[in-house]
Protein backbone atom coordinates (compact mmCIF):
# COMPACT_ATOMS: atom_id res chain seq x y z
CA UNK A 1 -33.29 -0.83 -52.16
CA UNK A 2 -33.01 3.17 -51.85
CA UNK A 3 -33.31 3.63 -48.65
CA UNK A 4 -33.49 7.37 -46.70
CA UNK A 5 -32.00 6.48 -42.83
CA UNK A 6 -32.55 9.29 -40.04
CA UNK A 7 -31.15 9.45 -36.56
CA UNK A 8 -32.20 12.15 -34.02
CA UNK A 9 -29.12 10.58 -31.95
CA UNK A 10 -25.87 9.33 -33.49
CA UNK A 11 -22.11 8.99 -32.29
CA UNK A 12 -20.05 10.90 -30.65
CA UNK A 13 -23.40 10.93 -28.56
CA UNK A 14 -22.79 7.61 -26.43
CA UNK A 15 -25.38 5.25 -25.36
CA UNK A 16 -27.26 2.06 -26.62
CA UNK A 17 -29.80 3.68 -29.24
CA UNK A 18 -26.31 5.58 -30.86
CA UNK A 19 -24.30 2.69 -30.65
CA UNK A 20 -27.19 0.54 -32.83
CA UNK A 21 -27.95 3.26 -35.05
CA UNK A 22 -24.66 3.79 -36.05
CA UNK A 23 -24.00 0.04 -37.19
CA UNK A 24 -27.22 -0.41 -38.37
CA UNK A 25 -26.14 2.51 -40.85
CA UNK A 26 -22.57 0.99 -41.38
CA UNK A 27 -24.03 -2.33 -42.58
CA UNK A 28 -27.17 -1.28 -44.35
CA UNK A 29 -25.13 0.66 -46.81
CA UNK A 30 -23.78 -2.48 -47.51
CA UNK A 31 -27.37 -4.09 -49.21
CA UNK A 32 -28.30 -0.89 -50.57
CA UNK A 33 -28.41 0.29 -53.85
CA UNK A 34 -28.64 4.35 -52.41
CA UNK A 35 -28.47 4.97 -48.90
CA UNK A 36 -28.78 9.04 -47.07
CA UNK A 37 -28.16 8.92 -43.57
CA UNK A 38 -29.61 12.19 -42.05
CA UNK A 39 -28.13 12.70 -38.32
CA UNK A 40 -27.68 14.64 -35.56
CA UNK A 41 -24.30 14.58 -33.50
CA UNK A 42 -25.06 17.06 -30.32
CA UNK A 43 -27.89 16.02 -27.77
CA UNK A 44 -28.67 19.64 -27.34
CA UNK A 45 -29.53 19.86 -30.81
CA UNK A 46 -32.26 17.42 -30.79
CA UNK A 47 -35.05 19.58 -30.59
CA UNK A 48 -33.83 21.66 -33.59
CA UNK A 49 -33.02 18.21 -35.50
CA UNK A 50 -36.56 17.01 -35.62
CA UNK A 51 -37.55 19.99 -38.06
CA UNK A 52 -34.59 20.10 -39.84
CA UNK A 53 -34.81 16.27 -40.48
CA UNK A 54 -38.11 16.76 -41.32
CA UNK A 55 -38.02 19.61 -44.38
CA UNK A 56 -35.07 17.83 -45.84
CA UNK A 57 -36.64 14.32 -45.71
CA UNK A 58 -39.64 15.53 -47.17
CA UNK A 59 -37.12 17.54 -49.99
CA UNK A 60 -35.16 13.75 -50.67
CA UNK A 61 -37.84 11.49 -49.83
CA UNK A 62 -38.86 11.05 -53.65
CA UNK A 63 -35.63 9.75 -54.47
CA UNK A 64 -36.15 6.84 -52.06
CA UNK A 65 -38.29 3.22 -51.45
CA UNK A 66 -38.47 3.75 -47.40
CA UNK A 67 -37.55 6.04 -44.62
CA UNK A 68 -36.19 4.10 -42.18
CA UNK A 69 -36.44 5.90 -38.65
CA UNK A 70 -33.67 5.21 -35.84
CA UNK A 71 -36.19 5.98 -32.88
CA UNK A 72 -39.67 6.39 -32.19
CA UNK A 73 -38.51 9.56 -30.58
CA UNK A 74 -38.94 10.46 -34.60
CA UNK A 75 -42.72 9.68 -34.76
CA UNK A 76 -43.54 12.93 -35.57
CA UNK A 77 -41.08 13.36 -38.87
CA UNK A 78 -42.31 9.96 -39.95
CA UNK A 79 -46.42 10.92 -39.26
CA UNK A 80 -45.41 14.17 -41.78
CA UNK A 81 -43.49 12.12 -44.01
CA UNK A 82 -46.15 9.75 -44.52
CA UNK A 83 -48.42 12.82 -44.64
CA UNK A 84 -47.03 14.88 -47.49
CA UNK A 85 -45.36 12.12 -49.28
CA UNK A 86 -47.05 8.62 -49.36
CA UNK A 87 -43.61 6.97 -48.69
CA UNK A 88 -43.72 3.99 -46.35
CA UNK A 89 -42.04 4.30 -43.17
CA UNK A 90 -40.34 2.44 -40.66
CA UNK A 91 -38.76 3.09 -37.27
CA UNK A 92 -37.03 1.13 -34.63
CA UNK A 93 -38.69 0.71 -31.77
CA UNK A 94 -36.10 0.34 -28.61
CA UNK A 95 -38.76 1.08 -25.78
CA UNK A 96 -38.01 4.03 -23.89
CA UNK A 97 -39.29 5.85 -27.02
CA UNK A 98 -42.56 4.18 -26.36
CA UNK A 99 -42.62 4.52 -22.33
CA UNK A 100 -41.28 7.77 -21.82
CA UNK A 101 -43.65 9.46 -19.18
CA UNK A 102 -44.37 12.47 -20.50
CA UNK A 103 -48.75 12.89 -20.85
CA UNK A 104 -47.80 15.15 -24.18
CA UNK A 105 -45.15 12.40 -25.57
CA UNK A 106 -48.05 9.16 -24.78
CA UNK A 107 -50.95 11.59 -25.94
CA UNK A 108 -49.48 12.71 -29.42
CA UNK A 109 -46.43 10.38 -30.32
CA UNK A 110 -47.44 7.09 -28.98
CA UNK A 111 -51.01 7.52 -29.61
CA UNK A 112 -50.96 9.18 -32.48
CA UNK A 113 -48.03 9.58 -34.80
CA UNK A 114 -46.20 6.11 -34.19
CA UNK A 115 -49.18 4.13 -34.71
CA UNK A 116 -49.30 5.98 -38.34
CA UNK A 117 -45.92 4.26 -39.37
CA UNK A 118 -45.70 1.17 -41.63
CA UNK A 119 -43.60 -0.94 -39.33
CA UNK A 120 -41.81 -0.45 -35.89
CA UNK A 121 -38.88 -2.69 -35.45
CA UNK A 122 -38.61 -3.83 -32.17
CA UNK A 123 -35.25 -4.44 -30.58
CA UNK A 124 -36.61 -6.96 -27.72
CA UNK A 125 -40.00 -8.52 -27.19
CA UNK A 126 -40.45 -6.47 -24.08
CA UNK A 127 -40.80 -3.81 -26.29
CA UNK A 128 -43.35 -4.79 -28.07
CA UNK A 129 -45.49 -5.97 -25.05
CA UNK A 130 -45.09 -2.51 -23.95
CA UNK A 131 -46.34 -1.18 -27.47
CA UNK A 132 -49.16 -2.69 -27.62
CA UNK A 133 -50.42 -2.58 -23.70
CA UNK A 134 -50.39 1.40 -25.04
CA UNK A 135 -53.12 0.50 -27.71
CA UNK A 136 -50.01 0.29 -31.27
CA UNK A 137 -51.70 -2.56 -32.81
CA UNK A 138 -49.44 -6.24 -32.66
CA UNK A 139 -49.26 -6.61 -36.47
CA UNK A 140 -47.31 -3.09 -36.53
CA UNK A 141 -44.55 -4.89 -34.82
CA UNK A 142 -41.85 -7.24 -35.94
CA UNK A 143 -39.22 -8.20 -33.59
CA UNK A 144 -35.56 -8.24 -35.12
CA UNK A 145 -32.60 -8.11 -31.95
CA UNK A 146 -29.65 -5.75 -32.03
CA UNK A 147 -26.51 -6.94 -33.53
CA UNK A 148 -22.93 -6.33 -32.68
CA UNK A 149 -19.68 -5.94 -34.44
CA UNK A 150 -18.29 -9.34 -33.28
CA UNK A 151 -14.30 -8.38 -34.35
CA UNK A 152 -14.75 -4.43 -33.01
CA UNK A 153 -13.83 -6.00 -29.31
CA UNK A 154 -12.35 -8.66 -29.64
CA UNK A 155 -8.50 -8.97 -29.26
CA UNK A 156 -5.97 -10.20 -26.89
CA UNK A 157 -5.52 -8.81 -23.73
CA UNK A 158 -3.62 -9.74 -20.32
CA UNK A 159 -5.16 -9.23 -17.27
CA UNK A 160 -1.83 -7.49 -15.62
CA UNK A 161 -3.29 -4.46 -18.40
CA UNK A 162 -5.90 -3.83 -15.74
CA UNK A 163 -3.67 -3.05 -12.94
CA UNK A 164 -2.31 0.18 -14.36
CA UNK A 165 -5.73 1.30 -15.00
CA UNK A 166 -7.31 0.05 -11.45
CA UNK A 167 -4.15 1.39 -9.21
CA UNK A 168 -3.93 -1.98 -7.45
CA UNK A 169 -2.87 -5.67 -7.96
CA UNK A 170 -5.11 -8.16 -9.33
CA UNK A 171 -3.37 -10.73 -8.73
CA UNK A 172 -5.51 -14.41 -7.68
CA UNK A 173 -8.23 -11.58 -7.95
CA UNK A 174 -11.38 -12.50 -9.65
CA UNK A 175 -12.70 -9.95 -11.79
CA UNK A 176 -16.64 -9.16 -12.55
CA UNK A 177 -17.38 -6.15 -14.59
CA UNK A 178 -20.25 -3.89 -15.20
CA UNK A 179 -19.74 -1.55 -18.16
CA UNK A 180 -22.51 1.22 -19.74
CA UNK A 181 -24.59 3.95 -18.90
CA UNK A 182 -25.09 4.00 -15.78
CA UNK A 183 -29.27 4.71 -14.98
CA UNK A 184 -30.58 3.40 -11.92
CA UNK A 185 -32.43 0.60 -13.59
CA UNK A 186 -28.85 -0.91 -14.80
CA UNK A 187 -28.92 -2.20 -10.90
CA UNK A 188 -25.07 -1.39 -10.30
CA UNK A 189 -25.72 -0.07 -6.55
CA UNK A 190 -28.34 -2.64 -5.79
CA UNK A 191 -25.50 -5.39 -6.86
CA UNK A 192 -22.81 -3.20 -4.59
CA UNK A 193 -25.47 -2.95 -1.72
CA UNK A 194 -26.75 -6.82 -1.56
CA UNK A 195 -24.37 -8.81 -3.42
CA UNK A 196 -21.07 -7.70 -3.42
CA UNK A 197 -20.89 -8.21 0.37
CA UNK A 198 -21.61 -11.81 0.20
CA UNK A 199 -18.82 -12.61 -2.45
CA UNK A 200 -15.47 -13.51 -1.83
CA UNK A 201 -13.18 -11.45 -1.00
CA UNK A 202 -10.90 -12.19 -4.04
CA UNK A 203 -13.47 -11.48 -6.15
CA UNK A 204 -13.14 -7.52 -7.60
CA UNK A 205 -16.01 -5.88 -9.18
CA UNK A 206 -15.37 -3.54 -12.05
CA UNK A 207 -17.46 -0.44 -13.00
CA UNK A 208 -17.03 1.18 -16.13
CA UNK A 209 -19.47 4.31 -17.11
CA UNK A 210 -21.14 7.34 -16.07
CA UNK A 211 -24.26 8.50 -15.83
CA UNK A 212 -27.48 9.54 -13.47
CA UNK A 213 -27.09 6.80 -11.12
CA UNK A 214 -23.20 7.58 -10.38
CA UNK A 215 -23.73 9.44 -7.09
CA UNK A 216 -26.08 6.52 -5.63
CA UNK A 217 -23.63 3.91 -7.18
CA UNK A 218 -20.58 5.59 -4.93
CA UNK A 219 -22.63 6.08 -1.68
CA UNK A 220 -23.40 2.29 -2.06
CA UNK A 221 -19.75 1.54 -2.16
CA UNK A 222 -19.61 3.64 1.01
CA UNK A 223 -22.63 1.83 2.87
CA UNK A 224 -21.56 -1.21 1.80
CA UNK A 225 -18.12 -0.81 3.35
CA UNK A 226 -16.73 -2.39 -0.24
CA UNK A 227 -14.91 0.37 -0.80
CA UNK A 228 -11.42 -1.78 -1.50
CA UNK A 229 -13.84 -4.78 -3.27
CA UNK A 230 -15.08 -2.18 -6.21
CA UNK A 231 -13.66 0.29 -8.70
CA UNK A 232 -15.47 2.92 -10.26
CA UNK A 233 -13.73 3.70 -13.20
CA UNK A 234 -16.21 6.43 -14.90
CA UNK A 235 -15.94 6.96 -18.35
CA UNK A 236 -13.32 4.99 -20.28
CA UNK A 237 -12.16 5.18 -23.44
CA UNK A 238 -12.70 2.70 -26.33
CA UNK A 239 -8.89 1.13 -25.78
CA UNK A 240 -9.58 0.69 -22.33
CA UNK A 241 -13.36 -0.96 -22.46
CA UNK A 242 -11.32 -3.08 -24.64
CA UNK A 243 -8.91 -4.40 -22.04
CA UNK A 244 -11.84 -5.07 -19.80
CA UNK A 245 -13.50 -6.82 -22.16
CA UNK A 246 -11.09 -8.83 -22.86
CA UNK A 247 -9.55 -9.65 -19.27
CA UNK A 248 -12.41 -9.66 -16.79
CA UNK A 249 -13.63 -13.32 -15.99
CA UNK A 250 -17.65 -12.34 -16.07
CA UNK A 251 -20.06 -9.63 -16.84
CA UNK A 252 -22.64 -8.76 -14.59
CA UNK A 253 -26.32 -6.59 -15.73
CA UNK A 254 -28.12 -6.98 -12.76
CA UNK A 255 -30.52 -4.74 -14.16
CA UNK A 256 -33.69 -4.06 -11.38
CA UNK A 257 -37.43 -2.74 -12.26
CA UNK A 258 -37.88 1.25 -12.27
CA UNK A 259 -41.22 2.13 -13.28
CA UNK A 260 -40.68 4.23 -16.32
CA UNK A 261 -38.07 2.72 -17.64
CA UNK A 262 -37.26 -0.52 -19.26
CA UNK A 263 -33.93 -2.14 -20.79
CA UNK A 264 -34.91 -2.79 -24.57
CA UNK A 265 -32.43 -4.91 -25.25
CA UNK A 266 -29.24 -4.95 -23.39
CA UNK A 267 -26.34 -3.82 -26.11
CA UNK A 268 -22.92 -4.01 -23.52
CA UNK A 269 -24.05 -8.01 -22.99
CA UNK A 270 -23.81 -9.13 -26.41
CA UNK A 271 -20.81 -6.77 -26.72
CA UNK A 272 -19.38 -8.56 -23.69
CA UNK A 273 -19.99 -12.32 -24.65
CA UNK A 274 -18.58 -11.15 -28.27
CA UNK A 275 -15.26 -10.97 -26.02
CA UNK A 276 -15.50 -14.84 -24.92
CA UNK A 277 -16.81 -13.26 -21.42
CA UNK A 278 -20.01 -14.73 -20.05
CA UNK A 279 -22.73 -12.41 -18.86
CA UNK A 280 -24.85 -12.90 -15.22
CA UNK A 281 -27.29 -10.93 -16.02
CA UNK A 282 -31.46 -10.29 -14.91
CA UNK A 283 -34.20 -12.03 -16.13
CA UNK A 284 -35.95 -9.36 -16.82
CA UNK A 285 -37.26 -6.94 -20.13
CA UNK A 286 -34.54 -6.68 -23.37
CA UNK A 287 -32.34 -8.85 -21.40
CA UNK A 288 -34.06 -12.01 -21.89
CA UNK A 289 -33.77 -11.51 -25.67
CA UNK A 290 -30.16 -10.69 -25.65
CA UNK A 291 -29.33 -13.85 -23.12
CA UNK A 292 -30.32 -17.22 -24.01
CA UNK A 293 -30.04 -19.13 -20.79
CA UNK A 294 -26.75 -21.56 -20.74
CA UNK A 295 -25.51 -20.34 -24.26
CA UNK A 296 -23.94 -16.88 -23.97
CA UNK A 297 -24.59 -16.38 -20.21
CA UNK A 298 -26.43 -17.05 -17.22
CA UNK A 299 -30.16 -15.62 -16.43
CA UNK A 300 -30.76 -14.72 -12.89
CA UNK A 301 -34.11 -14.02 -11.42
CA UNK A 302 -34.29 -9.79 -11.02
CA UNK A 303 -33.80 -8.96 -7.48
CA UNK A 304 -33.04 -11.62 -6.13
CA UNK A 305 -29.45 -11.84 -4.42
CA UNK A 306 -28.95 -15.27 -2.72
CA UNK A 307 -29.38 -16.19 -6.54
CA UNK A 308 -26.92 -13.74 -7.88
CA UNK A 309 -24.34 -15.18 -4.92
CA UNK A 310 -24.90 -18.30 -6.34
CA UNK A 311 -24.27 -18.17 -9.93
CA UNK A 312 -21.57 -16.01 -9.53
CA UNK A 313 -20.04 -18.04 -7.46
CA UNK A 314 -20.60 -21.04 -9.02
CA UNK A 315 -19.26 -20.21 -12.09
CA UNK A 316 -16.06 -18.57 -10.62
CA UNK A 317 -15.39 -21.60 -8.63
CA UNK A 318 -13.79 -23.81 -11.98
CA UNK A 319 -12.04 -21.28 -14.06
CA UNK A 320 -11.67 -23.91 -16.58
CA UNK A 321 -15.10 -24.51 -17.12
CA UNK A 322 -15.85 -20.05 -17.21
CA UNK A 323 -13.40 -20.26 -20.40
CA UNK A 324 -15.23 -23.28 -21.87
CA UNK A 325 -18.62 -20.96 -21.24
CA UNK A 326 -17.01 -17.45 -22.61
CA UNK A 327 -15.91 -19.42 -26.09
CA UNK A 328 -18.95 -21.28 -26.15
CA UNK A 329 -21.04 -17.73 -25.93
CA UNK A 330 -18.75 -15.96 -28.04
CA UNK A 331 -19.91 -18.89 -31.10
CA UNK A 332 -23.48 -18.10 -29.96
CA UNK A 333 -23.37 -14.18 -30.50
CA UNK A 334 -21.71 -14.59 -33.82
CA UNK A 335 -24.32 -17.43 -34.66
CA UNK A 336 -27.05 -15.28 -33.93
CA UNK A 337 -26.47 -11.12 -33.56
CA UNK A 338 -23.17 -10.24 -36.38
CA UNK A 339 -24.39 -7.43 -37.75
CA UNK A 340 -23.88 -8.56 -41.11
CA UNK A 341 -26.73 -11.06 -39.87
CA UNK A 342 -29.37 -8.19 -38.93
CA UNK A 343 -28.46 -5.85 -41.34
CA UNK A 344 -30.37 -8.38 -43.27
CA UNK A 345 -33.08 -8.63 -41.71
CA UNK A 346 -33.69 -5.17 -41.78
CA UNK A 347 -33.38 -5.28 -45.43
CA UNK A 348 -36.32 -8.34 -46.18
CA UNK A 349 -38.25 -6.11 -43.66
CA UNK A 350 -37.71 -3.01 -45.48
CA UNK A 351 -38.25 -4.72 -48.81
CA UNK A 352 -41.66 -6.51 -47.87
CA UNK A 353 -42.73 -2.57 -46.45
CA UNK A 354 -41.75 -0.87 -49.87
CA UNK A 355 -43.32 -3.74 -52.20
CA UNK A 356 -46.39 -3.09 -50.41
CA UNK A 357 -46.19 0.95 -50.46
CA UNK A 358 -46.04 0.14 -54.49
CA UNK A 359 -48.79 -1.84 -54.57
């Protein structure tokens, strides 16, 4: 397989979509015979990416079986590819590059350019329901999760690490953690607001990102009265995600409904279980295909808080049993989401595509 690979978003940009596009490239280069990866490395450049990535795919793209697109966001470079050059074309579909409300975006890229590609590569199920309620045909879609380096986090860690970075003892603490982006849908200040106040008191609750939702996040801490029950770390570095990872007792995505926006998967769950640390986390869009119920987590019905209590507590109760659970999902994420695993997927996918642009 020669295969051309363009991202419109790629590390040190940091989010979900860069983290996945990034491995993706890492371990397709392993199955292919000749792999390009075309990216851009500065949000602000986006707009100027698009045509840039567009001339010089349409300069390599005879060299190569399929374009492989890392967003839908890219509709447009694959519509012109397909255009000018016949080559089949594939994207990953991850859902906000489908919903994003914008009349111009649904008008030309979702109803016209995406639907053009070969394939779209959905990264959760909700995605594709989405898709198709915007009139993409089903058969465009295969479904094909996100994987996860399952070494990259992993690695011994004592908890007493964490006091250093939180200012305070955790001694007999409990610890739940939260770490990502932080958007509103992620839930963080609806957890702080509803939940956090009806936990015990030797239970600590761990926030580790930044993002939109920050400011609403800290005045919930304030409402709440919690302030001495939650740290808000910010932005952390990769050492120190690390240490959370791998000392914190459970991960919480409480993620809630925002019209607009959607979870497509749910990358910092997997990430999390990879760690031997069980996940609490909604029932609700990409979540439910990251989470199988009882194996690498716990799903809890969206919005609803006497149910978060419970599990929560429940599970923190026999700190015996939470270890059994965190190695138990840590077996389950290698089972099912190593990258190594989904890197080849992607490749039968891309294969089938290119046989059939031949034919």
């Amino acid at each position: 397989m020669k295969i051309l690979f363009i991202s419109h978003t790629f590390p040190p940009i940091v989010g979900g979509v860069e983290t996945q596009n990034y491995e993706l490239s890492v371990h397709l280069k392993n199955h292919a015979e000749k792999f390009t990866l075309i990216a851009n490395r500065r949000r602000y450049l986006i707009p100027l990416f698009l045509p840039y990535a567009t001339l010089k795919a349409l300069f390599l793209a005879k060299n190569y079986d399929v374009v492989l697109l890392g967003s839908c966001l890219l509709g447009i470079v694959g519509w012109t590819i397909k255009k000018l050059t016949k080559k089949p074309v594939v994207s990953v579909a991850h859902g906000l590059d489908l919903t994003y409300k914008n009349a111009w975006y649904q008008k030309f890229w979702v109803k016209k350019f995406i639907p053009t590609l070969d394939k779209l590569i959905a990264v959760g199920n909700e995605t594709i329901r989405q898709g198709v309620a915007r009139g993409i045909p089903q058969e465009k879609f295969v479904f094909i999760p996100n994987g996860v380096d399952t070494e990259k986090f992993f690695a011994p860690h004592e908890k007493k690490e964490l006091e250093p970075l939180l200012g305070c003892s955790v001694e007999n603490k409990k610890i739940l953690l939260t770490s990502g982006r932080l958007a509103r849908r992620k839930g963080v200040a609806w957890l702080i607001r509803h939940v956090i106040p009806k936990l015990s008191h030797d239970i600590l609750y761990i926030v580790a990102g930044d993002g939109a939702d920050r400011e609403n996040i800290g005045r919930a801490v304030e409402e709440a009265r919690v302030s001495d029950r939650v740290k808000l770390l910010g932005y952390v570095s990769d050492e120190t995600r690390n240490i959370l990872f791998n000392t914190a007792d459970l991960f919480v995505q409480p993620n809630i409904k925002i019209e607009g926006d959607m979870e497509g998967f749910g990358i910092s769950v997997i990430e999390a279980a990879s760690c031997e640390l069980p996940v609490v986390a909604s029932a609700l869009e990409g979540l439910k295909d990251a989470i199988k119920d009882n194996e690498n987590g716990r799903l809890v019905e969206t919005g609803n808080a006497d149910h978060y209590v419970k599990v929560i507590t429940d599970l923190l109760s026999d700190m015996t049993q939470i270890k059994i659970f965190g190695q138990k999902a840590r077996r389950y994420v290698v089972s099912h989401y190593a990258w190594e695993t989904i890197a080849k997927e992607y490749v039968l996918e891309l294969e089938k595509i290119a046989k059939k642009g031949h034919n």
